[in-house]
PDB file of N, CA and C in Angstrom:
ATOM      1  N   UNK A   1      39.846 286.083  71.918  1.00  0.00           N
ATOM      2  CA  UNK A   1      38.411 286.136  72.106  1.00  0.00           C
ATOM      3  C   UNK A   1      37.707 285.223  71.096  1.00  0.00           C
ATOM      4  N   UNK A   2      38.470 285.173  69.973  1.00  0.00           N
ATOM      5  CA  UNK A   2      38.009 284.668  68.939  1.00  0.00           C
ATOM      6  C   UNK A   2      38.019 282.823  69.277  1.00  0.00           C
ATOM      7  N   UNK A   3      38.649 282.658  69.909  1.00  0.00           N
ATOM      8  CA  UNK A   3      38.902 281.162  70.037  1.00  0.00           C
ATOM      9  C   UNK A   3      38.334 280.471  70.816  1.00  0.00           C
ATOM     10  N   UNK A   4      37.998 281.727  71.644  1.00  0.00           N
ATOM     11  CA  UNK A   4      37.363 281.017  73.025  1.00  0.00           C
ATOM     12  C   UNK A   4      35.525 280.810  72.735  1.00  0.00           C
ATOM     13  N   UNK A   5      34.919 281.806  71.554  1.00  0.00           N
ATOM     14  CA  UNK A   5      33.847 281.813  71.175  1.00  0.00           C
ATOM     15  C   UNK A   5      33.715 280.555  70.143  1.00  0.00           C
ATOM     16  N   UNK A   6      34.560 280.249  69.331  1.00  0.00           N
ATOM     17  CA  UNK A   6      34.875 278.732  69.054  1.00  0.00           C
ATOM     18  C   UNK A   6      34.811 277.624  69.425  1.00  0.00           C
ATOM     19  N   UNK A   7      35.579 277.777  70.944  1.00  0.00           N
ATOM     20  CA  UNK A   7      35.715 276.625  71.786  1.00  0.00           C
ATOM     21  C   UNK A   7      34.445 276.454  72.130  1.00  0.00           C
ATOM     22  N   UNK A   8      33.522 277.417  72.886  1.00  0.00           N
ATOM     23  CA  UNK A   8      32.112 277.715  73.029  1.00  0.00           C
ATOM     24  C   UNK A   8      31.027 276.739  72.427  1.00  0.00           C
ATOM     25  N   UNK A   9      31.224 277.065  71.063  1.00  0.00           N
ATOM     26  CA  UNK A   9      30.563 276.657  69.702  1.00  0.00           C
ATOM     27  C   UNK A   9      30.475 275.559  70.019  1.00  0.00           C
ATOM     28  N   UNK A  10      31.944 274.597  69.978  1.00  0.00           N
ATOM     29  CA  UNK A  10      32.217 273.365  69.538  1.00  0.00           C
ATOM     30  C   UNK A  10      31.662 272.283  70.643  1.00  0.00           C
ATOM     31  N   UNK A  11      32.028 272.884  71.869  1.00  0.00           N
ATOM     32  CA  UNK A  11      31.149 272.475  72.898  1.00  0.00           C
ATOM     33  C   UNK A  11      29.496 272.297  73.018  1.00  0.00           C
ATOM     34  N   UNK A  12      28.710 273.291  72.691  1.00  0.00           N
ATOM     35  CA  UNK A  12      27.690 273.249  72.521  1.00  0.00           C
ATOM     36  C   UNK A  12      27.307 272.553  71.540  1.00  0.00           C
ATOM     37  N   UNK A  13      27.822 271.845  70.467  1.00  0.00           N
ATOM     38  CA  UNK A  13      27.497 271.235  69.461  1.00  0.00           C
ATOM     39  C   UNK A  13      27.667 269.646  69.751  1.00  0.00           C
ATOM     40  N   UNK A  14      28.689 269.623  70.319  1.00  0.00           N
ATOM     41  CA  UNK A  14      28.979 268.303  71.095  1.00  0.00           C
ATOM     42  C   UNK A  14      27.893 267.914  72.056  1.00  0.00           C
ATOM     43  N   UNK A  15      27.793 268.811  73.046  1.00  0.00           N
ATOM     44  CA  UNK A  15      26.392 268.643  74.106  1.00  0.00           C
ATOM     45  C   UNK A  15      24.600 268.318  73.039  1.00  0.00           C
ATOM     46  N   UNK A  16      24.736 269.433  71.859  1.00  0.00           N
ATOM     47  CA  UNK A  16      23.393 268.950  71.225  1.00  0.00           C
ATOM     48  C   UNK A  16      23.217 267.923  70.415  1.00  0.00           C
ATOM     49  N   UNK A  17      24.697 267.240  70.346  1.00  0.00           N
ATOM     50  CA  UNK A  17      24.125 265.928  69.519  1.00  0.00           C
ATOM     51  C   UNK A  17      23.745 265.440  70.365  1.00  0.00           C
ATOM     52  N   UNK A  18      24.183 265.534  71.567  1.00  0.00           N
ATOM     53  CA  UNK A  18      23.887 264.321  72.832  1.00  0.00           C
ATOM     54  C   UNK A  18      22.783 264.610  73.651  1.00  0.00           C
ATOM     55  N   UNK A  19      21.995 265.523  73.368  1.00  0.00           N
ATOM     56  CA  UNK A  19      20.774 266.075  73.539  1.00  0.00           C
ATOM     57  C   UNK A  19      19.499 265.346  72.730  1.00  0.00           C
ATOM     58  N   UNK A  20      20.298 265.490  71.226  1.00  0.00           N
ATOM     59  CA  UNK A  20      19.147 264.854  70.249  1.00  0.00           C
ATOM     60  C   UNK A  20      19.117 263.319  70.299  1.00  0.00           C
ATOM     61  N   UNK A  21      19.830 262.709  71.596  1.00  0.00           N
ATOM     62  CA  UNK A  21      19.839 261.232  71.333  1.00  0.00           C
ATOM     63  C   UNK A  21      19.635 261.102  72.560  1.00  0.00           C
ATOM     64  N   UNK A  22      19.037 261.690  73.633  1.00  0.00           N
ATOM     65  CA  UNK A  22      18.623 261.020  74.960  1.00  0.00           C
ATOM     66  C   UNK A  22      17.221 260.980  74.924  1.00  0.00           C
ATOM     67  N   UNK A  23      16.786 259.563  74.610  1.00  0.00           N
ATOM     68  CA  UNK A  23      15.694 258.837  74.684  1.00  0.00           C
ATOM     69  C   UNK A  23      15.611 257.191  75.288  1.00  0.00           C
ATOM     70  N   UNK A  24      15.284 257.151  76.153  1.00  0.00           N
ATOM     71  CA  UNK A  24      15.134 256.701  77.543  1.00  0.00           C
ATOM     72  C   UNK A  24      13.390 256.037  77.775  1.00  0.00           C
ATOM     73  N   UNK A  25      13.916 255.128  78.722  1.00  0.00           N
ATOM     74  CA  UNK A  25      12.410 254.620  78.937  1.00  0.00           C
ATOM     75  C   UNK A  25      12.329 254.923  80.586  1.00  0.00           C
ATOM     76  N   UNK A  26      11.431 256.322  80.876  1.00  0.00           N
ATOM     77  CA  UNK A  26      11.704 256.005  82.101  1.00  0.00           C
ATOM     78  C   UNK A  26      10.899 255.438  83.099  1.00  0.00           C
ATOM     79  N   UNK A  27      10.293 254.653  82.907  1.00  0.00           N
ATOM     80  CA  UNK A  27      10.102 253.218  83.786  1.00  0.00           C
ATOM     81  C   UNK A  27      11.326 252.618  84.283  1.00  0.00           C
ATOM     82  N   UNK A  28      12.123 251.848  83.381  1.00  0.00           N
ATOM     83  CA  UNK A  28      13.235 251.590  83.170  1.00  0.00           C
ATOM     84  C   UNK A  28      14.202 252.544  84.186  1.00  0.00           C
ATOM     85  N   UNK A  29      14.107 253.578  84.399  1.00  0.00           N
ATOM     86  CA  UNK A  29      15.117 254.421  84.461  1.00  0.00           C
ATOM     87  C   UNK A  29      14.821 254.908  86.315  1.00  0.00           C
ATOM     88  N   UNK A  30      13.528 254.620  85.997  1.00  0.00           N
ATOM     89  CA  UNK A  30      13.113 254.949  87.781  1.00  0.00           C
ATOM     90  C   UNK A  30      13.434 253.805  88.713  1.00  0.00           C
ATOM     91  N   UNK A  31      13.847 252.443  88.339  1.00  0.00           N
ATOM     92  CA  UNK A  31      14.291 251.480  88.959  1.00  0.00           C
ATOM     93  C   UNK A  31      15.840 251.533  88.786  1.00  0.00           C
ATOM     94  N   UNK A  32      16.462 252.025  88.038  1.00  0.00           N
ATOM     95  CA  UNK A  32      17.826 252.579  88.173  1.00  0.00           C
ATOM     96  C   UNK A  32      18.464 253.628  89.079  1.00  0.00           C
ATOM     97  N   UNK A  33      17.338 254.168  88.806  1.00  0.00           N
ATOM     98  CA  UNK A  33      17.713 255.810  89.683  1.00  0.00           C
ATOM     99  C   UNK A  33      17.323 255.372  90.986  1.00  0.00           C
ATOM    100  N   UNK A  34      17.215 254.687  91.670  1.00  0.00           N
ATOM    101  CA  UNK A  34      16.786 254.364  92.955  1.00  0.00           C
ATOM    102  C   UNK A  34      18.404 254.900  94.267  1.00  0.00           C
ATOM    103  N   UNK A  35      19.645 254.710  93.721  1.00  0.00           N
ATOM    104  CA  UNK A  35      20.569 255.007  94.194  1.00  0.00           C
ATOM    105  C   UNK A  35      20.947 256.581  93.863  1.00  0.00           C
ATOM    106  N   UNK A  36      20.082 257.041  92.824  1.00  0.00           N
ATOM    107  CA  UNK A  36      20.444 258.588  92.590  1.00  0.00           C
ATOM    108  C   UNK A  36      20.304 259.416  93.952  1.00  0.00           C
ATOM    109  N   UNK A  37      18.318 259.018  94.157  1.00  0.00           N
ATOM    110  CA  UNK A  37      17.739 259.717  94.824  1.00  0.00           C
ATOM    111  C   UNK A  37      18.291 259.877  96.618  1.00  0.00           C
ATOM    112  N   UNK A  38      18.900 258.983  96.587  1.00  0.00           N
ATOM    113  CA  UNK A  38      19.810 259.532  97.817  1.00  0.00           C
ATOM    114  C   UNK A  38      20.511 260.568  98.030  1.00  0.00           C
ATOM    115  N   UNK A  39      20.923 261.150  97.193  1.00  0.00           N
ATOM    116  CA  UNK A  39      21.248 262.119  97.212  1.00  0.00           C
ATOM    117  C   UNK A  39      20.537 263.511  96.484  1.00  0.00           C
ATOM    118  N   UNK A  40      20.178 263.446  95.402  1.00  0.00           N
ATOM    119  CA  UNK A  40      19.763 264.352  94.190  1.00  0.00           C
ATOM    120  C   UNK A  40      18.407 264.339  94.090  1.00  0.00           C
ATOM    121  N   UNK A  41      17.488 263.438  95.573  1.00  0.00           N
ATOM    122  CA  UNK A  41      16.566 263.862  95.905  1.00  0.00           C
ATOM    123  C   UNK A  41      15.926 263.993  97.205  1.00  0.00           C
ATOM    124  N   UNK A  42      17.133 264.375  98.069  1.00  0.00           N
ATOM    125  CA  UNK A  42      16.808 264.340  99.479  1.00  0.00           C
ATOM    126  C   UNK A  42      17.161 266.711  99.594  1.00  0.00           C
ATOM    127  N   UNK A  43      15.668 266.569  99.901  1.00  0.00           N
ATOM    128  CA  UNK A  43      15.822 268.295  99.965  1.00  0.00           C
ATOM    129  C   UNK A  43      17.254 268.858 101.247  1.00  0.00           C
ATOM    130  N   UNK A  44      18.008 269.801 100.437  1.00  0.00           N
ATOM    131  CA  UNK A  44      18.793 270.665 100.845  1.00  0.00           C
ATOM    132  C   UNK A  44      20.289 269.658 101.234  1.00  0.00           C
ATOM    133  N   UNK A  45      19.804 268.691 100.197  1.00  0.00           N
ATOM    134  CA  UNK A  45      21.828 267.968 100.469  1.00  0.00           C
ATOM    135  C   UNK A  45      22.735 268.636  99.824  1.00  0.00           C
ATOM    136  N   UNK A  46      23.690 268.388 100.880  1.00  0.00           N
ATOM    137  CA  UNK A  46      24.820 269.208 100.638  1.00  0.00           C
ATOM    138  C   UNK A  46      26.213 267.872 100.427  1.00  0.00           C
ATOM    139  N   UNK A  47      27.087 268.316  99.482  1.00  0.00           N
ATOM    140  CA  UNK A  47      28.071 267.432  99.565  1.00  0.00           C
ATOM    141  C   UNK A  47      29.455 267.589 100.366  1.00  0.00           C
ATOM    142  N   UNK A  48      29.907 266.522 101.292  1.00  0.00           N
ATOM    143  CA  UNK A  48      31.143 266.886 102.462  1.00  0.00           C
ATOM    144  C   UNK A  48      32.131 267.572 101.934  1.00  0.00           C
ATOM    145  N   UNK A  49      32.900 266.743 100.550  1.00  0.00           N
ATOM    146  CA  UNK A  49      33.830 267.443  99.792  1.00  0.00           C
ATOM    147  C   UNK A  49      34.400 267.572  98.695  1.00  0.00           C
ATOM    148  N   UNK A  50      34.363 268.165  97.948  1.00  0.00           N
ATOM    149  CA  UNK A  50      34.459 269.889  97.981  1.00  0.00           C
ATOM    150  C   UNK A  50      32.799 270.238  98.617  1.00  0.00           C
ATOM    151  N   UNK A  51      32.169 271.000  99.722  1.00  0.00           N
ATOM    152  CA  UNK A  51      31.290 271.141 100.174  1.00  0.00           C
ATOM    153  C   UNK A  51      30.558 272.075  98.695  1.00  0.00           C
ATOM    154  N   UNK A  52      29.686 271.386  98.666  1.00  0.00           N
ATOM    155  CA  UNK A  52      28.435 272.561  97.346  1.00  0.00           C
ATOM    156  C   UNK A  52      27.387 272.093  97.655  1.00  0.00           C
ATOM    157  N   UNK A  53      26.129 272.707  97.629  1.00  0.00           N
ATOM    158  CA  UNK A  53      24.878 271.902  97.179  1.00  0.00           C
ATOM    159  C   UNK A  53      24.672 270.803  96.257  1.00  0.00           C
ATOM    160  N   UNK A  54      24.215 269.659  96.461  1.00  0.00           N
ATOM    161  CA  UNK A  54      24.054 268.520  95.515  1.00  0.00           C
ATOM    162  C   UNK A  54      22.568 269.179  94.798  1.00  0.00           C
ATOM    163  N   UNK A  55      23.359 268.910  93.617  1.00  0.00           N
ATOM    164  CA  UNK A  55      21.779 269.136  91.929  1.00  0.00           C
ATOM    165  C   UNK A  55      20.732 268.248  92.346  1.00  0.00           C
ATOM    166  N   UNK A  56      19.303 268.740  92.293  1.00  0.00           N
ATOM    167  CA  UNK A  56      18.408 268.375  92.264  1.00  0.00           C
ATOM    168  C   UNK A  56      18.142 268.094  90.423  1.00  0.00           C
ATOM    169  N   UNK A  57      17.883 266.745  89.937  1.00  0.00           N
ATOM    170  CA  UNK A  57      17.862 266.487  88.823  1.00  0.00           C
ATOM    171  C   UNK A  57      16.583 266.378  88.166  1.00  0.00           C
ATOM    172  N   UNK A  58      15.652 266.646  89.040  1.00  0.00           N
ATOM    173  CA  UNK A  58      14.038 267.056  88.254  1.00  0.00           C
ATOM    174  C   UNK A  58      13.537 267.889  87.464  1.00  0.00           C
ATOM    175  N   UNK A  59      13.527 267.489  86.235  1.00  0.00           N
ATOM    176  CA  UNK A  59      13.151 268.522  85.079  1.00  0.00           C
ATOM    177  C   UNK A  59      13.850 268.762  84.376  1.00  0.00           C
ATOM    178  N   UNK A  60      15.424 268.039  84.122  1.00  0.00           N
ATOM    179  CA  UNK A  60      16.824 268.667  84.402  1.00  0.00           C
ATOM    180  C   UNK A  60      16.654 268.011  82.596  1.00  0.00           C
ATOM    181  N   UNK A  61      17.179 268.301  81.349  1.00  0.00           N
ATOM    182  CA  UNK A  61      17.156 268.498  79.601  1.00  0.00           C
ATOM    183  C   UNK A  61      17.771 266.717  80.037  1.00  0.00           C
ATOM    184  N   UNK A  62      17.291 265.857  79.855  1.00  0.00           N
ATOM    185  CA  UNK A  62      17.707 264.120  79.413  1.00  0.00           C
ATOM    186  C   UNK A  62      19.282 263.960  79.092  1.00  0.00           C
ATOM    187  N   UNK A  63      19.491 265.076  77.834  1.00  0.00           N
ATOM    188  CA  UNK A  63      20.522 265.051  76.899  1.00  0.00           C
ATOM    189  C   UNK A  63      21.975 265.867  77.792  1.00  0.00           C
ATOM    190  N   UNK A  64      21.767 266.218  78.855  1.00  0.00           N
ATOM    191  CA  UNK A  64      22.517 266.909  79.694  1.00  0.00           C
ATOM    192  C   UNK A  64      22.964 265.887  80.998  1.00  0.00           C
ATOM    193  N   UNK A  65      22.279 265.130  81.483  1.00  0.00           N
ATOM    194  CA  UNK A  65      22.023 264.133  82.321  1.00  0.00           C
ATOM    195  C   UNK A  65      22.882 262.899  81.855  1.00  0.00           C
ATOM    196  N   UNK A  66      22.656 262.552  80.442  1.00  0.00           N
ATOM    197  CA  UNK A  66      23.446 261.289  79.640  1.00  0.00           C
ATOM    198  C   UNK A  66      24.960 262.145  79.566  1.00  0.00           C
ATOM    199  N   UNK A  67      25.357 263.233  79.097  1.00  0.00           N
ATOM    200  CA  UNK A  67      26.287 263.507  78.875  1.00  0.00           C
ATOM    201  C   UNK A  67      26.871 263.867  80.269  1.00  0.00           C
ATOM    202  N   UNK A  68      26.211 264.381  81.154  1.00  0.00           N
ATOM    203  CA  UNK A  68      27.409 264.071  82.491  1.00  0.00           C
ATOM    204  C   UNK A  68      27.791 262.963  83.238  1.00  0.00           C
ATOM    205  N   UNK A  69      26.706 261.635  82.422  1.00  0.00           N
ATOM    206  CA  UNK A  69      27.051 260.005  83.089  1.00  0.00           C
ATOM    207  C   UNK A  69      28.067 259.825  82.427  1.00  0.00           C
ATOM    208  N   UNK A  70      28.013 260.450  81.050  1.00  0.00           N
ATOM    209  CA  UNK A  70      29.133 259.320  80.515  1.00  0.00           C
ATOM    210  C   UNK A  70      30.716 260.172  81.165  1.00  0.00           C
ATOM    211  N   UNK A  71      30.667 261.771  81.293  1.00  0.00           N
ATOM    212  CA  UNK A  71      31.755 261.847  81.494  1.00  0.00           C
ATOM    213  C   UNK A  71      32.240 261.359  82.773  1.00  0.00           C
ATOM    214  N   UNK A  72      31.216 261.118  83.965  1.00  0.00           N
ATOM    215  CA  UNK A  72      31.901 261.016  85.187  1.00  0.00           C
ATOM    216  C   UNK A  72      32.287 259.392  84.669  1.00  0.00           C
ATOM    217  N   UNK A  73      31.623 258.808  83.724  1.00  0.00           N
ATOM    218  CA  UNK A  73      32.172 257.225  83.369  1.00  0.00           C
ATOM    219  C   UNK A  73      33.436 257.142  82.852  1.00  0.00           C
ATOM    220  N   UNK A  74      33.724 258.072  82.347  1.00  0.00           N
ATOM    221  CA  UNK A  74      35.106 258.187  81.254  1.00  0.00           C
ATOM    222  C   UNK A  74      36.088 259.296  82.232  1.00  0.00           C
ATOM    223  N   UNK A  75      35.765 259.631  82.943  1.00  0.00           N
ATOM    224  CA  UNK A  75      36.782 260.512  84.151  1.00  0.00           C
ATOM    225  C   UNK A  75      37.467 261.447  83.711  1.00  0.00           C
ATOM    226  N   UNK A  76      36.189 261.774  82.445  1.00  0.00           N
ATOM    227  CA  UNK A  76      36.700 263.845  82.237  1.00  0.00           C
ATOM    228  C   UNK A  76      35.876 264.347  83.168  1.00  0.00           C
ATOM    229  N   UNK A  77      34.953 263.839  83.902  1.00  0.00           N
ATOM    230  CA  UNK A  77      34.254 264.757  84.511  1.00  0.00           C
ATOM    231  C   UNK A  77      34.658 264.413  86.143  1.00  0.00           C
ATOM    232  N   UNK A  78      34.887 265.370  87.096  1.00  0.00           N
ATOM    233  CA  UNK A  78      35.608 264.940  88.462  1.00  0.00           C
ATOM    234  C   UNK A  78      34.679 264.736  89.395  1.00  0.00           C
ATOM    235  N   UNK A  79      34.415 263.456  90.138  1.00  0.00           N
ATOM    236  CA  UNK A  79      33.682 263.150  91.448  1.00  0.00           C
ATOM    237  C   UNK A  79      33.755 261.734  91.420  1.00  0.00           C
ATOM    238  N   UNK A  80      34.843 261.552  92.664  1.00  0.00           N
ATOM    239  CA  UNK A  80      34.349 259.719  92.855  1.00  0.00           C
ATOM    240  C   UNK A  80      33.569 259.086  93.335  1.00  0.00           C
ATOM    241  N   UNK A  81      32.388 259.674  93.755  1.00  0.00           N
ATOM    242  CA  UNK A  81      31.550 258.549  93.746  1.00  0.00           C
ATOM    243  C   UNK A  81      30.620 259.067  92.638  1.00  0.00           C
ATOM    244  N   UNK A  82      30.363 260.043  91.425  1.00  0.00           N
ATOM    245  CA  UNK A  82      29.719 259.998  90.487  1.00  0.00           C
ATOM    246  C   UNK A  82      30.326 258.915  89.407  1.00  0.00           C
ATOM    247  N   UNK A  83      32.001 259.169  89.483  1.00  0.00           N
ATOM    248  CA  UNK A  83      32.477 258.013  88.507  1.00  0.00           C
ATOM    249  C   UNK A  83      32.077 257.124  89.376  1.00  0.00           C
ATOM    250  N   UNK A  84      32.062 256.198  90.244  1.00  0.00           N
ATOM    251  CA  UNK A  84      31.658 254.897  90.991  1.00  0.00           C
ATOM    252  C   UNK A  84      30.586 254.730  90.123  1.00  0.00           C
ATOM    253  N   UNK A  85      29.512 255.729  90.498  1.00  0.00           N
ATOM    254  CA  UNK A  85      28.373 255.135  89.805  1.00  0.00           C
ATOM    255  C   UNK A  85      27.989 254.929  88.300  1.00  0.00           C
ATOM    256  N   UNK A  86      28.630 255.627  87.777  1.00  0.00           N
ATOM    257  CA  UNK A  86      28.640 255.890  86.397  1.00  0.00           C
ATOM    258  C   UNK A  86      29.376 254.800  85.987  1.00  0.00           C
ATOM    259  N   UNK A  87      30.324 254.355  86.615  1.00  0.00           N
ATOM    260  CA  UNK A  87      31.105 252.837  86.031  1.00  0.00           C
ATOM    261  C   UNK A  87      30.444 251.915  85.866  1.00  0.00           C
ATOM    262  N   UNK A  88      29.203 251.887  86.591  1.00  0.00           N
ATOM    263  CA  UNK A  88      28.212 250.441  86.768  1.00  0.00           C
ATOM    264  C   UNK A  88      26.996 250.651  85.304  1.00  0.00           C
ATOM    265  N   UNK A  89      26.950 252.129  85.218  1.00  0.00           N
ATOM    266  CA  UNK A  89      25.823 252.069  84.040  1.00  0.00           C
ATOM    267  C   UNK A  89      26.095 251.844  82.441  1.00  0.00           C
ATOM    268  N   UNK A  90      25.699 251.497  81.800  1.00  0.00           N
ATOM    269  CA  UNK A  90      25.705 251.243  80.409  1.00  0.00           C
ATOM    270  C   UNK A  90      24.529 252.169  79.738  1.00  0.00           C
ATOM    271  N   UNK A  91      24.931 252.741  78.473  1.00  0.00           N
ATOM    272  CA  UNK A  91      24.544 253.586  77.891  1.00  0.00           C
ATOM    273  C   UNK A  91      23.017 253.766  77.995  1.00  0.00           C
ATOM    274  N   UNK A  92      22.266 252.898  77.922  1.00  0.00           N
ATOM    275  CA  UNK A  92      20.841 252.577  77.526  1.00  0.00           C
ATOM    276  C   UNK A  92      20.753 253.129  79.579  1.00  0.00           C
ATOM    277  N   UNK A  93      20.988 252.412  80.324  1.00  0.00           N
ATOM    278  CA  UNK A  93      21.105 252.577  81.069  1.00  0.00           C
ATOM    279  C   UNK A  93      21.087 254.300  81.746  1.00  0.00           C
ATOM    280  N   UNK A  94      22.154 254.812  81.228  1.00  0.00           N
ATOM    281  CA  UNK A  94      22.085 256.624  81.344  1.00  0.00           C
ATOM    282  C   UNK A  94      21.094 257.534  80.595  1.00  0.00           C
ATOM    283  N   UNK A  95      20.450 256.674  79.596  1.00  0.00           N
ATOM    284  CA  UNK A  95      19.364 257.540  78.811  1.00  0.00           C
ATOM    285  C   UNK A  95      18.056 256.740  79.562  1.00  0.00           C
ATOM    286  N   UNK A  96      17.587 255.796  80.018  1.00  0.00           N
ATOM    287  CA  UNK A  96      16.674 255.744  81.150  1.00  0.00           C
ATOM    288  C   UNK A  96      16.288 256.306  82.382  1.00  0.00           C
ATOM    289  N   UNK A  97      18.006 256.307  82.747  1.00  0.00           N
ATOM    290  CA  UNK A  97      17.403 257.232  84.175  1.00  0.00           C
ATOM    291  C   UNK A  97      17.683 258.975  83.785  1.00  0.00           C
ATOM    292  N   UNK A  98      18.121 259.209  82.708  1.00  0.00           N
ATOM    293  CA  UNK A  98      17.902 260.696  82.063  1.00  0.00           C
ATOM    294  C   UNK A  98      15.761 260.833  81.796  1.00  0.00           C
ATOM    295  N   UNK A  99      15.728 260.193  81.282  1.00  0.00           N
ATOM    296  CA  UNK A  99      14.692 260.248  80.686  1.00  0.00           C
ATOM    297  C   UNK A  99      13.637 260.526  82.006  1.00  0.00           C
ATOM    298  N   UNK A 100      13.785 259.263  83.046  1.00  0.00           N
ATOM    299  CA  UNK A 100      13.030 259.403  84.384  1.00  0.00           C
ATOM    300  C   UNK A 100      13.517 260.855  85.051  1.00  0.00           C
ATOM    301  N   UNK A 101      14.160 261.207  85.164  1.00  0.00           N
ATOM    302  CA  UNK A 101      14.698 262.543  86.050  1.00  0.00           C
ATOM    303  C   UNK A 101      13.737 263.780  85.096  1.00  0.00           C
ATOM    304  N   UNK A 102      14.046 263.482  84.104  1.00  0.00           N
ATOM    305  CA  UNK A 102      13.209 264.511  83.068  1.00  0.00           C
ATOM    306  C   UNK A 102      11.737 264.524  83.018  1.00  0.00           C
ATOM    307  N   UNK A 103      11.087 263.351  83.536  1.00  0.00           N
ATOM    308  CA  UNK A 103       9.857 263.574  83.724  1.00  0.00           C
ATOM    309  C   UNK A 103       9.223 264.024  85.071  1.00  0.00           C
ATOM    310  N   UNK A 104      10.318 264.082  86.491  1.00  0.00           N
ATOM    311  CA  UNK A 104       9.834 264.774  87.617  1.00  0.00           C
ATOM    312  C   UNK A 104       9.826 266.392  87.155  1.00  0.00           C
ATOM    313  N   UNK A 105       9.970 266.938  86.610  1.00  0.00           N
ATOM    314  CA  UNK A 105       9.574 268.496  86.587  1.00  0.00           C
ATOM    315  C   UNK A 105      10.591 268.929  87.655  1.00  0.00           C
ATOM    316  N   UNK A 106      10.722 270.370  87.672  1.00  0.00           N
ATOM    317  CA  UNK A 106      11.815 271.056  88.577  1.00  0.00           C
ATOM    318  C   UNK A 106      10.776 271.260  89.810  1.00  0.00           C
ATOM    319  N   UNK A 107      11.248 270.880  90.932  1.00  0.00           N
ATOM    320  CA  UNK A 107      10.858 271.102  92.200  1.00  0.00           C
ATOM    321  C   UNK A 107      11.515 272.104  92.863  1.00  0.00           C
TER     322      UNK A 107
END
């Protein structure tokens, strides 16, 4: 129990550095995100497979947004066409269109 509240920890600490560093221009980031919104802003999409609801990313913490680009970029995180896209962005790049997603508010 003890380890797993650890593991917990260490995680969350990892996620808040990467929280305190998503700053983004999102101007910048709304001409990036133009290929997001096909999906993550078309109401009630669903993905073929594994079938789930696709995340609506409006309002969604910047610092949460950068840290799931980079993993689907680095392929700890699983979806091929999120890594597809994530291969094309560069850092500055994932904290722009974090930043733009963060200023639509949750719909």
């Amino acid at each position: 129990m003890k380890h797993k509240w650890l593991t917990a920890l260490g995680v969350m600490a990892i996620m808040m550095s990467d929280l305190a560093t998503a700053d983004g221009d999102p101007l910048a980031g709304q001409e990036k995100a133009y290929t997001c919104m096909g999906c993550h802003g078309a109401p009630g999409m669903r993905n073929a497979y594994p079938a789930y609801r696709v995340p609506k990313l409006g309002g969604q913490h910047a610092g949460y947004i950068v840290t799931a680009l980079k993993a689907y970029r680095n392929k700890s995180r699983s979806h091929p066409t999120m890594q597809a896209q994530a291969s094309t962005l560069s850092d500055a790049d994932m904290e722009n269109i974090a930043a733009y997603f963060m200023t639509l508010g949750k719909h």
